[in-house]
C-alpha atoms as a PDB file:
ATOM      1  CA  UNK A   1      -8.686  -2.891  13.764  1.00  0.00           C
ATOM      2  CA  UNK A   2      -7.994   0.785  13.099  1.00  0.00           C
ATOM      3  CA  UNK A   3      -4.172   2.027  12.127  1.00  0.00           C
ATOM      4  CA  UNK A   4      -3.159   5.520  12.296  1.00  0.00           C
ATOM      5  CA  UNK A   5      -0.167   5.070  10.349  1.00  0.00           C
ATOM      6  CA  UNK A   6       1.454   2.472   7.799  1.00  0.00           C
ATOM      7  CA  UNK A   7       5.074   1.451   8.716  1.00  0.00           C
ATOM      8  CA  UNK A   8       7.753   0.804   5.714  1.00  0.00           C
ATOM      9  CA  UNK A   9      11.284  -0.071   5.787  1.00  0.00           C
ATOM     10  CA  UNK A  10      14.110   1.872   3.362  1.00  0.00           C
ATOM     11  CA  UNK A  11      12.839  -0.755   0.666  1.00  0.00           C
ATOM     12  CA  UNK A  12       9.214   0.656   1.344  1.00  0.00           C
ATOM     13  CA  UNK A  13       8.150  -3.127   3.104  1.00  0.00           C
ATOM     14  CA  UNK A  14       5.532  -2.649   5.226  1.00  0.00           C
ATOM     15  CA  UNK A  15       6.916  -3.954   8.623  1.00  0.00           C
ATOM     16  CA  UNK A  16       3.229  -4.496  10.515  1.00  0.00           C
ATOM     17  CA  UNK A  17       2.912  -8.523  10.831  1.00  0.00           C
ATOM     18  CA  UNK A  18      -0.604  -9.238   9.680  1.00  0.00           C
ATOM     19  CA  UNK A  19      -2.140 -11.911  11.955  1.00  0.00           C
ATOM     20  CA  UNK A  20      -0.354 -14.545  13.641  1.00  0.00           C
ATOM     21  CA  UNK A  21       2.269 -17.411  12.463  1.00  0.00           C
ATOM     22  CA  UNK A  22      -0.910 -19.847  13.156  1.00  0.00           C
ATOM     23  CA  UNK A  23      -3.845 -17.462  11.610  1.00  0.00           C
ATOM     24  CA  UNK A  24      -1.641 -15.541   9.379  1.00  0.00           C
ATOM     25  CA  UNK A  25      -4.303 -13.143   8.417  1.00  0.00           C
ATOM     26  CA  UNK A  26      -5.648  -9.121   9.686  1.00  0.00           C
ATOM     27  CA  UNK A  27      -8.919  -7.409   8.781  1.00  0.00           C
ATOM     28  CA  UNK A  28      -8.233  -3.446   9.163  1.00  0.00           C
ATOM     29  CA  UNK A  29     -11.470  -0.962   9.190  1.00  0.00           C
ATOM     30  CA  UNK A  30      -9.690   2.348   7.548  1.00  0.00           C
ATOM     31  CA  UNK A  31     -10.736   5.530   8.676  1.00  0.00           C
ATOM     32  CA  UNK A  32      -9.291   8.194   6.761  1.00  0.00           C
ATOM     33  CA  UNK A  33      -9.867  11.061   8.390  1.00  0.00           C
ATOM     34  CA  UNK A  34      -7.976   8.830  11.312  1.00  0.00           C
ATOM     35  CA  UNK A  35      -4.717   8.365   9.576  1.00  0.00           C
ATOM     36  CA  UNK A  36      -2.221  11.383  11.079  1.00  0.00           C
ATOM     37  CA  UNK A  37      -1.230  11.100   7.062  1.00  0.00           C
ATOM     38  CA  UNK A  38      -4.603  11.598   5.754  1.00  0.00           C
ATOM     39  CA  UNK A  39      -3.697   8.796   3.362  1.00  0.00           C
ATOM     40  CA  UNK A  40      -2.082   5.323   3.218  1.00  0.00           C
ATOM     41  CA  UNK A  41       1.667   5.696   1.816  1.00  0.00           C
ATOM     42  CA  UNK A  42       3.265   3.764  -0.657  1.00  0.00           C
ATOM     43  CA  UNK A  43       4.208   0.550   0.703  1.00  0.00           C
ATOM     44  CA  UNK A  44       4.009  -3.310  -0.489  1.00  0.00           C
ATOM     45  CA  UNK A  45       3.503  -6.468   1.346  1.00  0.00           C
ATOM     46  CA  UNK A  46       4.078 -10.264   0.478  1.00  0.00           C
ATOM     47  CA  UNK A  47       0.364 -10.545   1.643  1.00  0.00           C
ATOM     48  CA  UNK A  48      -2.664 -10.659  -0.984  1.00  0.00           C
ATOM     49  CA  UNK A  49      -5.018  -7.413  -0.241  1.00  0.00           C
ATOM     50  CA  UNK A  50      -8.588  -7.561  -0.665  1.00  0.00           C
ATOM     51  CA  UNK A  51     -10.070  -3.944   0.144  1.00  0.00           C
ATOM     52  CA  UNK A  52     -13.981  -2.961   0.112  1.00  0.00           C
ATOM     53  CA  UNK A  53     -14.969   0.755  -0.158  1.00  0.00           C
ATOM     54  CA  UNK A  54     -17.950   1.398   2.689  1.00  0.00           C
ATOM     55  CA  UNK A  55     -18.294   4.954   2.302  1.00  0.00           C
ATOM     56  CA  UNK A  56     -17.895   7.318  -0.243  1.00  0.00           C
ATOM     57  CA  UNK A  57     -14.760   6.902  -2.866  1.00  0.00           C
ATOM     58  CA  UNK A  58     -11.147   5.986  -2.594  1.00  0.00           C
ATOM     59  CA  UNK A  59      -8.419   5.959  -4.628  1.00  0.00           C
ATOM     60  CA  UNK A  60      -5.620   2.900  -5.624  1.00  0.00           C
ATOM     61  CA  UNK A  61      -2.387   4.141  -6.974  1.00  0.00           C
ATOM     62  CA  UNK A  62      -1.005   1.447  -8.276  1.00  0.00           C
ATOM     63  CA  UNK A  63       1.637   1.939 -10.703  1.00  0.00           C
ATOM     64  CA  UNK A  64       0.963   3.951 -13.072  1.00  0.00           C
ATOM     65  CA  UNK A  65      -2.798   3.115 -12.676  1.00  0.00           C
ATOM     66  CA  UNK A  66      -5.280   5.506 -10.674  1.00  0.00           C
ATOM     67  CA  UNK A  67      -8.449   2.925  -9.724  1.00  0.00           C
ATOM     68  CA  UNK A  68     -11.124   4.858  -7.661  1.00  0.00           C
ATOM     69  CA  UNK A  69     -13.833   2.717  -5.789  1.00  0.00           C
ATOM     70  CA  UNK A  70     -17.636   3.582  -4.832  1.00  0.00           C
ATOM     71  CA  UNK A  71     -19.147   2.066  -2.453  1.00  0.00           C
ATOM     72  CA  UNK A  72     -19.808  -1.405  -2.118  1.00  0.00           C
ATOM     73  CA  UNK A  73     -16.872  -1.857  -4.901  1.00  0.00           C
ATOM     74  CA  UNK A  74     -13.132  -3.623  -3.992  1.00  0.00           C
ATOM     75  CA  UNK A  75     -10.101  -4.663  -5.292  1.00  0.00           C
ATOM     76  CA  UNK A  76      -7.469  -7.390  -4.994  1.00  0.00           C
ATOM     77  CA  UNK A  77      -3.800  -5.975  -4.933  1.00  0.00           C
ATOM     78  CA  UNK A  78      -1.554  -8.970  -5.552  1.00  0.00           C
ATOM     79  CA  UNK A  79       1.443  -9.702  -3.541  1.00  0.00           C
ATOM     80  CA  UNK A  80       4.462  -7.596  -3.951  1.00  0.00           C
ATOM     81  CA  UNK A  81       2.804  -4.967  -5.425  1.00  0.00           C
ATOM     82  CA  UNK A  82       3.837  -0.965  -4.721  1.00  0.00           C
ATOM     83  CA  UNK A  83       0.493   0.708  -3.712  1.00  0.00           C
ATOM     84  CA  UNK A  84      -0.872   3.892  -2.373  1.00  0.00           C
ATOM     85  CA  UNK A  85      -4.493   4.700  -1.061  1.00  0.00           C
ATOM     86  CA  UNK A  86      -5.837   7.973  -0.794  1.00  0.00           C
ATOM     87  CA  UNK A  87      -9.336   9.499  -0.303  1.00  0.00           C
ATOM     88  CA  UNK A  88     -11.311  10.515  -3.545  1.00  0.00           C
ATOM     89  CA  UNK A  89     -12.177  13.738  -2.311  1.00  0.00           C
ATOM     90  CA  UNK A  90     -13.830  13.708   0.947  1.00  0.00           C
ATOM     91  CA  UNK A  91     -11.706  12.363   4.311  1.00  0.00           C
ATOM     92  CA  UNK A  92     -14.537  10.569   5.667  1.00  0.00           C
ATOM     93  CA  UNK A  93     -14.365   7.842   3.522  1.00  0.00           C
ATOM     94  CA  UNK A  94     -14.014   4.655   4.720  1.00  0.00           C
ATOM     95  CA  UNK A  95     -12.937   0.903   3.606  1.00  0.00           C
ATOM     96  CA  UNK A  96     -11.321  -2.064   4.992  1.00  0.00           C
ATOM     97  CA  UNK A  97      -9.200  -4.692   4.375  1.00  0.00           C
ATOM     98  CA  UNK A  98      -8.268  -8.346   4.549  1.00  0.00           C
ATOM     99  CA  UNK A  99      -4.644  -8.876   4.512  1.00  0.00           C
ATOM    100  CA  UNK A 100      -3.773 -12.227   4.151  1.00  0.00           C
ATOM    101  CA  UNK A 101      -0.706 -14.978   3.835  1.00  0.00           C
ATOM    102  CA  UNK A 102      -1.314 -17.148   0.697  1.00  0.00           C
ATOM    103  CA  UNK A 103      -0.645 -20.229   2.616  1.00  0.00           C
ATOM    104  CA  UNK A 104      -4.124 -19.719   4.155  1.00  0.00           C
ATOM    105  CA  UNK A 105      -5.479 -20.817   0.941  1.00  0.00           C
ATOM    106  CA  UNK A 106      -2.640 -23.010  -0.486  1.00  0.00           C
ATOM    107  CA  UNK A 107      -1.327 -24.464   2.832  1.00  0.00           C
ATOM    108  CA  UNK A 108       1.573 -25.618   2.888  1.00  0.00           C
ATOM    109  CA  UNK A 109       4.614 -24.474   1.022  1.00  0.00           C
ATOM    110  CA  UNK A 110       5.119 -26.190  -2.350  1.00  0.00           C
ATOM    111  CA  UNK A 111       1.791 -27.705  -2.176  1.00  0.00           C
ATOM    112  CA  UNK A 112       0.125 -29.062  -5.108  1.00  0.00           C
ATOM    113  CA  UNK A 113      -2.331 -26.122  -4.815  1.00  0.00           C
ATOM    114  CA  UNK A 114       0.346 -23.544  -4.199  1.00  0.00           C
ATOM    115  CA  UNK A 115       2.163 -24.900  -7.244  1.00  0.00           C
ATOM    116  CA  UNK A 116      -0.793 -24.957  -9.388  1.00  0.00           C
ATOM    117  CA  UNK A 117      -3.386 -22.778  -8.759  1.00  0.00           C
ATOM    118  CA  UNK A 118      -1.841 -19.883  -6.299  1.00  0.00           C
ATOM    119  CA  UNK A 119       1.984 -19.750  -7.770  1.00  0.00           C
ATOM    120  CA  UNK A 120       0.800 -18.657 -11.319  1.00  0.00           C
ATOM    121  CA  UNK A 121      -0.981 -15.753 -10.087  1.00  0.00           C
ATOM    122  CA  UNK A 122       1.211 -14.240  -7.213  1.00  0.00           C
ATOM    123  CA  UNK A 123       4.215 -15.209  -9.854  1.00  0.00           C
ATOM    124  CA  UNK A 124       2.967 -13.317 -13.015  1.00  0.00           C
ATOM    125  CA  UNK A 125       4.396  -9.581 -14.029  1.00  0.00           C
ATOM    126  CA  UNK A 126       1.222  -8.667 -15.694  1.00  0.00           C
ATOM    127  CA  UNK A 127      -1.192  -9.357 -12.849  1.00  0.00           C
ATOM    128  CA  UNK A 128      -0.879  -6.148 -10.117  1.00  0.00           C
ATOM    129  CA  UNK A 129      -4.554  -5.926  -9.445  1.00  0.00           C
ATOM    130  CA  UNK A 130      -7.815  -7.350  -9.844  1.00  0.00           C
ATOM    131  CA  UNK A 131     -11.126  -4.501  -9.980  1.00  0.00           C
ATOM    132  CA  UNK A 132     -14.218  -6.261  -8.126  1.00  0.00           C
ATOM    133  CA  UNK A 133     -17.602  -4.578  -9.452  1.00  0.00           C
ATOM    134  CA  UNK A 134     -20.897  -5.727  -8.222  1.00  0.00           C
ATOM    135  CA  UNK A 135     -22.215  -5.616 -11.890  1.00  0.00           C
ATOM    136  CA  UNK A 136     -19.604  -8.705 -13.061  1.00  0.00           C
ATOM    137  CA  UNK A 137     -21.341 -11.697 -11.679  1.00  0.00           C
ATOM    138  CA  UNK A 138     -17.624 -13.573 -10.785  1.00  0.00           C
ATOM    139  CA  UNK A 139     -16.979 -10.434  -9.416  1.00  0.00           C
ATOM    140  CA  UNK A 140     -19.570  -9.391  -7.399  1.00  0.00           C
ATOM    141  CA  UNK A 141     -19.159 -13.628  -6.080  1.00  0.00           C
ATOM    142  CA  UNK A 142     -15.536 -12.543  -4.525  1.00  0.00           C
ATOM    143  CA  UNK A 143     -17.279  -9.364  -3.195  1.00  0.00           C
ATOM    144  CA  UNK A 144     -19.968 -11.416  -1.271  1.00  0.00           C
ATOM    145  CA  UNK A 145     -17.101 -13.580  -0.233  1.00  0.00           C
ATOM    146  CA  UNK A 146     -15.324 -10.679   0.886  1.00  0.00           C
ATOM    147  CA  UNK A 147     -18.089  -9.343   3.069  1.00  0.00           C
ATOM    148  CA  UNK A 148     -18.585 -12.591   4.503  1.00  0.00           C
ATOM    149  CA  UNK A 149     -15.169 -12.947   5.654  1.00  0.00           C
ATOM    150  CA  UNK A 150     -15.319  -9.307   7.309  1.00  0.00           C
ATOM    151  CA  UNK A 151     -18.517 -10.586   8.983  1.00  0.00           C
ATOM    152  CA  UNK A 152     -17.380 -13.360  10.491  1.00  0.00           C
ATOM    153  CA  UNK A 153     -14.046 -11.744  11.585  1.00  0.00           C
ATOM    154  CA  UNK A 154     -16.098  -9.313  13.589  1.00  0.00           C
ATOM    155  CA  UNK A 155     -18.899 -11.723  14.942  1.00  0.00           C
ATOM    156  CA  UNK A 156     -16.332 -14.410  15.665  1.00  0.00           C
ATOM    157  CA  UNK A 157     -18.665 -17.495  15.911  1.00  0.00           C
ATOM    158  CA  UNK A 158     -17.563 -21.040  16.926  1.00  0.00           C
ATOM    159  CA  UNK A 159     -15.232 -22.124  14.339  1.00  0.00           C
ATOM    160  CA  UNK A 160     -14.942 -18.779  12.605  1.00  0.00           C
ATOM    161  CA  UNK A 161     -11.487 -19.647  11.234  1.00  0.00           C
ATOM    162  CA  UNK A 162     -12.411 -22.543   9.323  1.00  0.00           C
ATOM    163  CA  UNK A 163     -15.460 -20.882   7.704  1.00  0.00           C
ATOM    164  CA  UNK A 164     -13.257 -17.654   6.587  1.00  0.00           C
ATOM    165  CA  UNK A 165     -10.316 -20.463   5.388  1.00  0.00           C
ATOM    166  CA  UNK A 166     -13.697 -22.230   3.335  1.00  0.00           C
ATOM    167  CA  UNK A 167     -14.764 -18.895   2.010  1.00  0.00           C
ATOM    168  CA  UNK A 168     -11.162 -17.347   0.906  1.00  0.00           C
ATOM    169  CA  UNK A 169     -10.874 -20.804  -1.208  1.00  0.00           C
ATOM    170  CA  UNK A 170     -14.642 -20.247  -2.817  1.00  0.00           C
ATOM    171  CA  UNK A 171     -13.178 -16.547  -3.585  1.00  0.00           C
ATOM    172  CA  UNK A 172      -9.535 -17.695  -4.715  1.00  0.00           C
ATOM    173  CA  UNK A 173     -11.466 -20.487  -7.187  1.00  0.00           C
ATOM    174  CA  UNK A 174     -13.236 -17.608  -8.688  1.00  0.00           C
ATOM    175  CA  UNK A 175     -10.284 -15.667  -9.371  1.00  0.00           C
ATOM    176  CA  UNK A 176      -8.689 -18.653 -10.896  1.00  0.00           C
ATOM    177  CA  UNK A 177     -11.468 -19.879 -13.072  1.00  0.00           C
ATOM    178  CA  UNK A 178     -12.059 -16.144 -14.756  1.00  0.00           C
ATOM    179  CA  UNK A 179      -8.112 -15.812 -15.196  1.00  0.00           C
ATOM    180  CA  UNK A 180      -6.916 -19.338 -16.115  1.00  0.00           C
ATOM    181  CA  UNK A 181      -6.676 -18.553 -19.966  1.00  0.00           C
ATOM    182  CA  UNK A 182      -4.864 -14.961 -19.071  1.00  0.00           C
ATOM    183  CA  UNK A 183      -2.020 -16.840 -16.505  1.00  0.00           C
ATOM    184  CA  UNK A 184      -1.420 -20.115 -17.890  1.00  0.00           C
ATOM    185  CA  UNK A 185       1.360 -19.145 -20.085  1.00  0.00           C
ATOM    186  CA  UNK A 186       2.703 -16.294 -17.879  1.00  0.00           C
ATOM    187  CA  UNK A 187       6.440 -16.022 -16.559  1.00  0.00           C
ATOM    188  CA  UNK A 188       7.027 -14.725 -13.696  1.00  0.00           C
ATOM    189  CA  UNK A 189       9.173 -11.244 -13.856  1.00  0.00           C
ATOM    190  CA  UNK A 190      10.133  -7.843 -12.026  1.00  0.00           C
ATOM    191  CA  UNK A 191       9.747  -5.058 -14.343  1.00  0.00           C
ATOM    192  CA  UNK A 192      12.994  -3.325 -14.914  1.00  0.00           C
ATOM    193  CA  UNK A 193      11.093  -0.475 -13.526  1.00  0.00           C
ATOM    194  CA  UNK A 194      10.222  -1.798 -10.084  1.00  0.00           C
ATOM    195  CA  UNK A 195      13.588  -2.650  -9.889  1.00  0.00           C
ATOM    196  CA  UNK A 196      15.374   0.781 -10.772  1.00  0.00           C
ATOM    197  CA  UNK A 197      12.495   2.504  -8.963  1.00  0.00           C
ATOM    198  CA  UNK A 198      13.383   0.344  -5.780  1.00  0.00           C
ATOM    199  CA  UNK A 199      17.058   0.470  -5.619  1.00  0.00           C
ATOM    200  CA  UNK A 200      16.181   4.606  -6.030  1.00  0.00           C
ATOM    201  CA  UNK A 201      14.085   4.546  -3.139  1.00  0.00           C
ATOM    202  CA  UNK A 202      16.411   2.289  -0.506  1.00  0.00           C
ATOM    203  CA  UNK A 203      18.541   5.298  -1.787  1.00  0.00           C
ATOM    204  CA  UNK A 204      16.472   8.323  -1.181  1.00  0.00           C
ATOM    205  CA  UNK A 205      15.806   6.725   2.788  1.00  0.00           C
ATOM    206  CA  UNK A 206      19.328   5.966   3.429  1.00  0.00           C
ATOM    207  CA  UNK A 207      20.090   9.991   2.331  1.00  0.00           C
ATOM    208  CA  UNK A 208      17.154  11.902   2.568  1.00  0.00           C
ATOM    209  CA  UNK A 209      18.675  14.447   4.619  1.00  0.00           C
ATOM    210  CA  UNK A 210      21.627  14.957   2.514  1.00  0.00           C
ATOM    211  CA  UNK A 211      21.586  17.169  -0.673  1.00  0.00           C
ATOM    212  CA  UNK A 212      20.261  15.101  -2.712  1.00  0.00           C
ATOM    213  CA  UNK A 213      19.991  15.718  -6.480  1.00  0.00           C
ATOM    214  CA  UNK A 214      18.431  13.747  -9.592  1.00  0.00           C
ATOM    215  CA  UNK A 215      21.748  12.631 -10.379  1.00  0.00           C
ATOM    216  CA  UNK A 216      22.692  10.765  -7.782  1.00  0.00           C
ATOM    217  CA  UNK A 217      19.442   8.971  -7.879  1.00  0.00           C
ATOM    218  CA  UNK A 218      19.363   8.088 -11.664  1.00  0.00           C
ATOM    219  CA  UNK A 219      23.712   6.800 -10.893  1.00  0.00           C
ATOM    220  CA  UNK A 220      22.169   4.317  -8.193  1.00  0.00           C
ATOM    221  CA  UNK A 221      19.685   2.903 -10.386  1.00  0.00           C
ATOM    222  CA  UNK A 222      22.166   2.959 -13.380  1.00  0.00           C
ATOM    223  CA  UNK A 223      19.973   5.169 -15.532  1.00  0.00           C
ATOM    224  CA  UNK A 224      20.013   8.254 -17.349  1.00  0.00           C
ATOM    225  CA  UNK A 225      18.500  11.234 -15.516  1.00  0.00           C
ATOM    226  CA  UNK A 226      15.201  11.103 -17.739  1.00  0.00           C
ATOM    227  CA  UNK A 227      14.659   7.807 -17.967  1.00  0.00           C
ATOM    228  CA  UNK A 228      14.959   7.986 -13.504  1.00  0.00           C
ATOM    229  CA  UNK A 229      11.869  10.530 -14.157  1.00  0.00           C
ATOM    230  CA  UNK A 230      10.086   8.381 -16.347  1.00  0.00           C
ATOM    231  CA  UNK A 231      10.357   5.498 -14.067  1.00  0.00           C
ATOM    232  CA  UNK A 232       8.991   7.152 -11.140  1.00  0.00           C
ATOM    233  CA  UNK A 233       5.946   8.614 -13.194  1.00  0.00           C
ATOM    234  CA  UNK A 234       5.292   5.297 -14.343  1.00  0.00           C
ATOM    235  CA  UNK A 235       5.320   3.346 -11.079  1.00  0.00           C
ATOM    236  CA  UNK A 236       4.638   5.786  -8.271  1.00  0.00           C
ATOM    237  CA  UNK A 237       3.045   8.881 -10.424  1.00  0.00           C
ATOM    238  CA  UNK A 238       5.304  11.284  -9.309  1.00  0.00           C
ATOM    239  CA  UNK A 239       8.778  12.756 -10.271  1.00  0.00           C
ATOM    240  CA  UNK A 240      11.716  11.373  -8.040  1.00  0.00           C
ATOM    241  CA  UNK A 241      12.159  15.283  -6.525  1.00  0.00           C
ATOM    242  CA  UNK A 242       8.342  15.205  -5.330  1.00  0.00           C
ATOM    243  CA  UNK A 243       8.959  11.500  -3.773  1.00  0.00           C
ATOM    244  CA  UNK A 244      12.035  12.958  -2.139  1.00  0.00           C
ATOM    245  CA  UNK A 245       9.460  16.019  -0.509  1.00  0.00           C
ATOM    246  CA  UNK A 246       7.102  13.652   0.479  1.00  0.00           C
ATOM    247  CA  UNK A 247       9.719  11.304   2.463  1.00  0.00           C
ATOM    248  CA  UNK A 248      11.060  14.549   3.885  1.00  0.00           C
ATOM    249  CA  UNK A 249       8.102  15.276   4.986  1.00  0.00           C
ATOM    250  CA  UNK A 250       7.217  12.086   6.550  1.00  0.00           C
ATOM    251  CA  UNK A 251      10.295  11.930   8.497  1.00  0.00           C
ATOM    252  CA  UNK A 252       9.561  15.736   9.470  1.00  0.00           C
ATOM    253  CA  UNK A 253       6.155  14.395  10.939  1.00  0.00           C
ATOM    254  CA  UNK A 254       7.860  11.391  12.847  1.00  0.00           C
ATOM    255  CA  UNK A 255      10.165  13.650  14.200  1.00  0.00           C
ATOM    256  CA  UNK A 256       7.714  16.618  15.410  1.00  0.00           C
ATOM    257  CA  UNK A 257       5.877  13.863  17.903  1.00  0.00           C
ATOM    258  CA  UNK A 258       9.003  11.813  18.498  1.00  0.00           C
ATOM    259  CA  UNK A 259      11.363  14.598  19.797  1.00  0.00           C
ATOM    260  CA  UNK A 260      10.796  18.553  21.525  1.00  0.00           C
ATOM    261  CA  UNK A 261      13.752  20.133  18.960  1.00  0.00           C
ATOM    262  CA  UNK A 262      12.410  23.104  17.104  1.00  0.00           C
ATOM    263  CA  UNK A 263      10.534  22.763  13.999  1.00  0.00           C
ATOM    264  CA  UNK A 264      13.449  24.800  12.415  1.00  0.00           C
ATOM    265  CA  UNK A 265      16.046  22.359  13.641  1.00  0.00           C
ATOM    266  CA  UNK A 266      14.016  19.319  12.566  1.00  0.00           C
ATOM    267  CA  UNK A 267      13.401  21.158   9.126  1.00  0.00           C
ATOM    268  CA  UNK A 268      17.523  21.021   8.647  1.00  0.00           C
ATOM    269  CA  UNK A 269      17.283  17.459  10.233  1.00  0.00           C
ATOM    270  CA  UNK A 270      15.336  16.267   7.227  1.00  0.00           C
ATOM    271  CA  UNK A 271      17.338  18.071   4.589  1.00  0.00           C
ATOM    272  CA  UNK A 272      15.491  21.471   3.928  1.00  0.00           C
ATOM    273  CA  UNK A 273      16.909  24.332   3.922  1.00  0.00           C
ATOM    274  CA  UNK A 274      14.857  26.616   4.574  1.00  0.00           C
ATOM    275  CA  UNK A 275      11.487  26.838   6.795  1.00  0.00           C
ATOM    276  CA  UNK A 276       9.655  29.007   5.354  1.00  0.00           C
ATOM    277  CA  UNK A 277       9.863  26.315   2.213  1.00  0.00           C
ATOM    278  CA  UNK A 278       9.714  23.468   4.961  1.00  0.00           C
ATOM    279  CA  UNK A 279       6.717  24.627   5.985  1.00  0.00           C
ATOM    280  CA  UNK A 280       5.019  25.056   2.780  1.00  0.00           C
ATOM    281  CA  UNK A 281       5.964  21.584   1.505  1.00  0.00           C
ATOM    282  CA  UNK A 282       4.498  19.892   5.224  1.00  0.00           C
ATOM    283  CA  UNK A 283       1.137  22.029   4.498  1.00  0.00           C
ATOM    284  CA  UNK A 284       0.597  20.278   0.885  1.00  0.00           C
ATOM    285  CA  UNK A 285       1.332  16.741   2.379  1.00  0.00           C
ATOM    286  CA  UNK A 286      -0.353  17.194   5.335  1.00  0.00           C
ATOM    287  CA  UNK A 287      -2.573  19.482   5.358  1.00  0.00           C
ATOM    288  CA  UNK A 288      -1.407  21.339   8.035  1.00  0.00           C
ATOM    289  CA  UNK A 289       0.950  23.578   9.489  1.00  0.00           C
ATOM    290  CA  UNK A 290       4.050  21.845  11.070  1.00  0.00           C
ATOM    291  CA  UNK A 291       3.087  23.545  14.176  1.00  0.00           C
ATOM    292  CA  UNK A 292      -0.488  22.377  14.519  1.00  0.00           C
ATOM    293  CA  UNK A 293       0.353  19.293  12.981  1.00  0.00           C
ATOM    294  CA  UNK A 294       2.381  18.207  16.629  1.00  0.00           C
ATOM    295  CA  UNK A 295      -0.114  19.862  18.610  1.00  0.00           C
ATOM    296  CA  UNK A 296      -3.404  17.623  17.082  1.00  0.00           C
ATOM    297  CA  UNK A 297      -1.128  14.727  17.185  1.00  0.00           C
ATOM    298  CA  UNK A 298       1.646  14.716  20.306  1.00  0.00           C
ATOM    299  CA  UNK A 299       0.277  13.028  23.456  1.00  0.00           C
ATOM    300  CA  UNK A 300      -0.473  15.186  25.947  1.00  0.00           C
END
């Protein structure tokens, strides 16, 4: 399965439902140079990610963490986790993705499993990420796992279902035997971080089109104005003003396939004041003019 674009709420939850309430589990084949983005966004999900670069290199932003992957390398992002994918350099690259309800592995809720071998992973504040490298032997075991499962998603053989369930709990015991000693004595915690950076966000989407300032930001996360930057840089890698362009811009790009107003009038809808800025802000997100943005992308 192939997505074009990723779909948050104001609290940048990813709103796509990943499977089904009885198979609660998606495999998406990402295409960059298919996204009308050119990237994935930052979003988070309550769903364990296991992505596999195919082609060339892309890039995790995970906090304040930049992981690039070759090919034939992956990466676990852990549940709840803010994350952003983008391509290394070229937009051909390619990857995909198992996105996946822990209850596939633990079953059901408060399980002995989920309790003692999935809890103190998902739980723990130091855990965002996991690198997979074919040189690691555990590693590279997950990875093999991994392709297996993308395999028989495709293929879709007699019974499929419970061979991928068998394989995500060979891949989930390797995770757990390599980590035990690192999670036993973990607590589970929301850096204060996440938090400010989070309440600063649901802010920024609820007034994005307002005059927004740094101020008003840092007063809804009930910080100073530098420690708001230094928040942002450390989670998202960017400075709350940039975050705010980027939204804008988004919002810009919704707009210009959604509706037929002007691009000046949807410039002002989205809080810029000026087009000739407007437009060179939408060219460094997207690559594009505004204008030949909605006529690659509008449905003719």
């Amino acid at each position: 399965m192939q997505v074009s674009k990723i779909e948050v709420d104001d609290n940048l939850q990813e709103t796509t439902k990943h499977g089904s309430y009885d198979f609660p589990m998606a495999i998406y084949t990402d295409k960059f140079n298919l996204f009308k983005d050119g990237y994935i966004r930052w979003h988070w999900h309550k769903e364990l990610q296991f992505s596999y670069c195919l082609y060339d290199k892309v890039t995790f932003f995970i906090e304040n963490q930049k992981i690039t992957l070759e090919a034939g390398e992956g990466i676990m992002v852990n549940s709840n986790v803010l994350h952003q994918i983008k391509p290394y350099k070229n937009s051909n690259c390619m990857m995909f993705s198992i996105d996946l309800d822990p209850t596939l592995i633990g079953g059901n809720k408060h399980s002995l499993i989920e309790k003692k071998y999935l809890n103190p992973i998902l739980e723990t504040s130091n855990l965002k990420f996991i690198c997979l490298k074919p040189d690691v032997q555990w590693q590279e075991n997950i990875l093999k796992y991994i392709r297996k499962v993308f395999s028989l998603w495709n293929e879709k053989p007699y019974g499929y279902e419970l061979e991928i369930r068998n394989y995500l709990g060979s891949l989930w015991l390797n995770i757990i035997r390599e980590l035990k000693e690192e999670i036993k004595d973990s607590v589970s915690a929301v850096s204060h971080d996440e938090e400010r950076v989070k309440l600063a966000l649901q802010y920024i989407h609820e007034h994005y089109a307002e005059d927004v300032s740094l101020n008003n930001i840092a007063m809804i996360a009930n910080i100073s104005k530098s420690e708001c930057c230094r928040s942002f840089k450390r989670i998202l890698r960017v400075t709350p003003f940039e975050y705010l362009m980027e939204y804008r811009t988004l919002r810009a790009s919704e707009l210009l396939l959604k509706s037929k107003k002007s691009i000046s009038i949807i410039a002002f809808d989205v809080g810029f004041n000026g087009i000739s800025y407007f437009g060179k802000v939408f060219k460094k997100y997207m690559n594009c003019t505004p204008s030949e943005y909605r006529a690659k992308y509008s449905v003719k």
